[in-house]
C-alpha atoms as a PDB file:
ATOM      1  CA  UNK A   1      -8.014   0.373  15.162  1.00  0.00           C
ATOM      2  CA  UNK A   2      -6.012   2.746  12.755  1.00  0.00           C
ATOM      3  CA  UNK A   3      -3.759   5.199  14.315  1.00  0.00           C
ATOM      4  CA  UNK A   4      -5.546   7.781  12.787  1.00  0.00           C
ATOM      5  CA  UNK A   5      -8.570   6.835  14.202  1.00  0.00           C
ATOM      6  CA  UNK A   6      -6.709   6.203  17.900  1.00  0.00           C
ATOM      7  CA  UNK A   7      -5.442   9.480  17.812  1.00  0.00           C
ATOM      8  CA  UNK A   8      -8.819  11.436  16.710  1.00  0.00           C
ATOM      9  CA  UNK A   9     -10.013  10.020  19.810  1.00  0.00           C
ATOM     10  CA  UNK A  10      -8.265  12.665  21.441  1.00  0.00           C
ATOM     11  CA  UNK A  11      -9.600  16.307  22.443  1.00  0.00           C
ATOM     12  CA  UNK A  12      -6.384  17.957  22.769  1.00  0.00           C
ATOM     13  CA  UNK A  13      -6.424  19.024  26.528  1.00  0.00           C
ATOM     14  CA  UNK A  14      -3.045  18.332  27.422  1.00  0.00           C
ATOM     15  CA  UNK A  15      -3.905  16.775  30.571  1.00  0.00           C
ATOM     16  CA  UNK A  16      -2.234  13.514  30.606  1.00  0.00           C
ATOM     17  CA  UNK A  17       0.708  15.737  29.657  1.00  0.00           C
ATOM     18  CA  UNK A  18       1.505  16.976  33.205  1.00  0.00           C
ATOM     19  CA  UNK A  19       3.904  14.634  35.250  1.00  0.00           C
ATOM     20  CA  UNK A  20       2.446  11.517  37.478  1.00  0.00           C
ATOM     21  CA  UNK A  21       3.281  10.199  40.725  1.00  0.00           C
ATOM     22  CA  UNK A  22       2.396   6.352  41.653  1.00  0.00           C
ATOM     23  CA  UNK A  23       2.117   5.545  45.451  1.00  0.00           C
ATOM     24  CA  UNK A  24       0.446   2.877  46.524  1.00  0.00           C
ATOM     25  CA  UNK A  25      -1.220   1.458  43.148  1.00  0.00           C
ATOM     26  CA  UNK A  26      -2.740   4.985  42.966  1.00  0.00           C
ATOM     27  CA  UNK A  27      -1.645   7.586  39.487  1.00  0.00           C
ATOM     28  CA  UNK A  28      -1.347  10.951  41.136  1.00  0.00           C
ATOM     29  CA  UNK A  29      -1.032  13.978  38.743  1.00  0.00           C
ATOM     30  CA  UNK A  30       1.081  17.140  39.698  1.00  0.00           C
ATOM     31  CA  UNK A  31       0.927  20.425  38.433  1.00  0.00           C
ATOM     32  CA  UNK A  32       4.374  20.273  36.822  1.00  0.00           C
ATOM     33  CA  UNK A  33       3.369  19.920  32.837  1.00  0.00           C
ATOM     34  CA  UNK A  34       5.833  18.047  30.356  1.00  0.00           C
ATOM     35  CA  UNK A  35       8.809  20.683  28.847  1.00  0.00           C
ATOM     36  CA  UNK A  36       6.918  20.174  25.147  1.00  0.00           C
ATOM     37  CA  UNK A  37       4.162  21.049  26.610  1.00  0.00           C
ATOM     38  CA  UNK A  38       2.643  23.879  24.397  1.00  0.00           C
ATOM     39  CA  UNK A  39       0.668  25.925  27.907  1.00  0.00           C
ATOM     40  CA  UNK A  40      -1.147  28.172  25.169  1.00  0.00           C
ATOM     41  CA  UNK A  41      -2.434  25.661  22.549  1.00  0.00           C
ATOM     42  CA  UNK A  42      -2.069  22.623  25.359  1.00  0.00           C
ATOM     43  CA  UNK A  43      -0.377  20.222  21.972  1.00  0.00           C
ATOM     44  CA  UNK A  44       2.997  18.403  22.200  1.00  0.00           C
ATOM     45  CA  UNK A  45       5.813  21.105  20.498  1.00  0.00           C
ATOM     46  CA  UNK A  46       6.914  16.819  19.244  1.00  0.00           C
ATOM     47  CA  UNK A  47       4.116  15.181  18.862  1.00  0.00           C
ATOM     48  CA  UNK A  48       5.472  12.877  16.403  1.00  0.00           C
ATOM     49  CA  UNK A  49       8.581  12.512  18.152  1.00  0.00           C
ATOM     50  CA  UNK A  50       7.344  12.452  21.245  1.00  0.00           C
ATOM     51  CA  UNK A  51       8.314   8.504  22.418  1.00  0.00           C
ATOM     52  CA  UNK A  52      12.020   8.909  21.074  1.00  0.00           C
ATOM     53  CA  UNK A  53      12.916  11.943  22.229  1.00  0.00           C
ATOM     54  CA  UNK A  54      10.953  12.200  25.529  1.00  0.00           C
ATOM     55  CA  UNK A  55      11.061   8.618  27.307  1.00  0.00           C
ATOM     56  CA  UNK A  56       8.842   9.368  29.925  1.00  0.00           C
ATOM     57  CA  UNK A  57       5.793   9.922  27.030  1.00  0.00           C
ATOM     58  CA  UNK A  58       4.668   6.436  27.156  1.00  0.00           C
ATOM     59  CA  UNK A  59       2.625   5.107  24.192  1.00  0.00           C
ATOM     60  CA  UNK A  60      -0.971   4.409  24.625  1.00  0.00           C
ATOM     61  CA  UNK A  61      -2.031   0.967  24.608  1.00  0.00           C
ATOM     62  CA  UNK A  62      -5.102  -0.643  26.187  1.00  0.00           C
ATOM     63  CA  UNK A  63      -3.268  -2.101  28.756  1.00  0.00           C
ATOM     64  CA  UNK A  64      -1.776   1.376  29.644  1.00  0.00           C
ATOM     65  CA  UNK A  65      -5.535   2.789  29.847  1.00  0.00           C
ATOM     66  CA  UNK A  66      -6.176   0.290  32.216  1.00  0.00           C
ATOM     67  CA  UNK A  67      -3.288   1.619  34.746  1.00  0.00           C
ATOM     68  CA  UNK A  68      -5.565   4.801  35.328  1.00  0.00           C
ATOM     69  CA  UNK A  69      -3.373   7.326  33.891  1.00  0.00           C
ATOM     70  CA  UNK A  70      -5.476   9.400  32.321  1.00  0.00           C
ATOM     71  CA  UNK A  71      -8.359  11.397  33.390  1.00  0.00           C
ATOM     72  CA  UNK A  72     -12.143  10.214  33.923  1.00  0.00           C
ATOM     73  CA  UNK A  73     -13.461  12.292  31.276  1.00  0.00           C
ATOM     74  CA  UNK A  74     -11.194  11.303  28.862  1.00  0.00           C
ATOM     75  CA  UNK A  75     -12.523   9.797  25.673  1.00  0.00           C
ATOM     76  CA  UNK A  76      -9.946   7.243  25.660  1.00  0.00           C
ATOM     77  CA  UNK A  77     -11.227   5.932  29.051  1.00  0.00           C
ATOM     78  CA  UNK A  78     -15.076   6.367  28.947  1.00  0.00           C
ATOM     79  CA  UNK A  79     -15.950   2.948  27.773  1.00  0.00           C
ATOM     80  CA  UNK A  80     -13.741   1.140  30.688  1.00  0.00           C
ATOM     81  CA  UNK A  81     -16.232   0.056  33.450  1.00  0.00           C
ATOM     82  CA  UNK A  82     -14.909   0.970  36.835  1.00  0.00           C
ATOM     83  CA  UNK A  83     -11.855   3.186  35.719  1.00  0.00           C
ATOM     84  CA  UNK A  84      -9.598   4.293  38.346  1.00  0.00           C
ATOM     85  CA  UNK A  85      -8.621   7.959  36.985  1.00  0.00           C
ATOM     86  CA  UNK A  86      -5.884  10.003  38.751  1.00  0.00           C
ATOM     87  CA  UNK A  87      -6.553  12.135  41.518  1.00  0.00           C
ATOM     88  CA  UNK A  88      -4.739  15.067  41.622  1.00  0.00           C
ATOM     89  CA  UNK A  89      -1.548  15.046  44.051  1.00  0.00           C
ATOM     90  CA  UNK A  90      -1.145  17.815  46.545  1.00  0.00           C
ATOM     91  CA  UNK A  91       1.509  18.331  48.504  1.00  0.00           C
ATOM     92  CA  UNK A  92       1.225  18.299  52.763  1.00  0.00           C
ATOM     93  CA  UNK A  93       3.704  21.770  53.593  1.00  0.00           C
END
């Protein structure tokens, strides 16, 4: 598949933009979104930068979908029978 057609799979939520946890095979998301996070149009201020100059932005590959890091509703993830999407992590105070 084209990149261009990879990439107009995408909605533009910003979701898988806010920081994971993993603990115990489980992807947990925080509230804590990535610093090029734009909050108000929820796009990446470097999108086409995004894997040099932010390491943790991890490209997306089919065996990355597989690794449940995005969420459920995602259209990147709705064909994959049985995916394990994050749950959202909450702190015990």
């Amino acid at each position: 598949m084209s990149n261009k057609l990879w990439d107009d799979r995408c909605r533009r939520c910003g979701r898988c933009c806010y920081e994971k946890i993993e603990h115990n095979g489980q992807v947990y998301y925080t509230d804590v979104p990535c610093l090029h996070l734009d909050l108000e149009t929820t796009l990446c201020k470097i999108y086409s930068e995004r894997h040099l100059l932010q390491p943790q932005c991890l490209p997306l590959t089919a065996d990355m979908l597989h690794r449940g890091i995005l969420p459920g509703d995602c259209p990147y993830v709705s064909e994959i029978v049985h995916y394990n999407a994050p749950e959202l992590f909450v702190e015990e105070v």
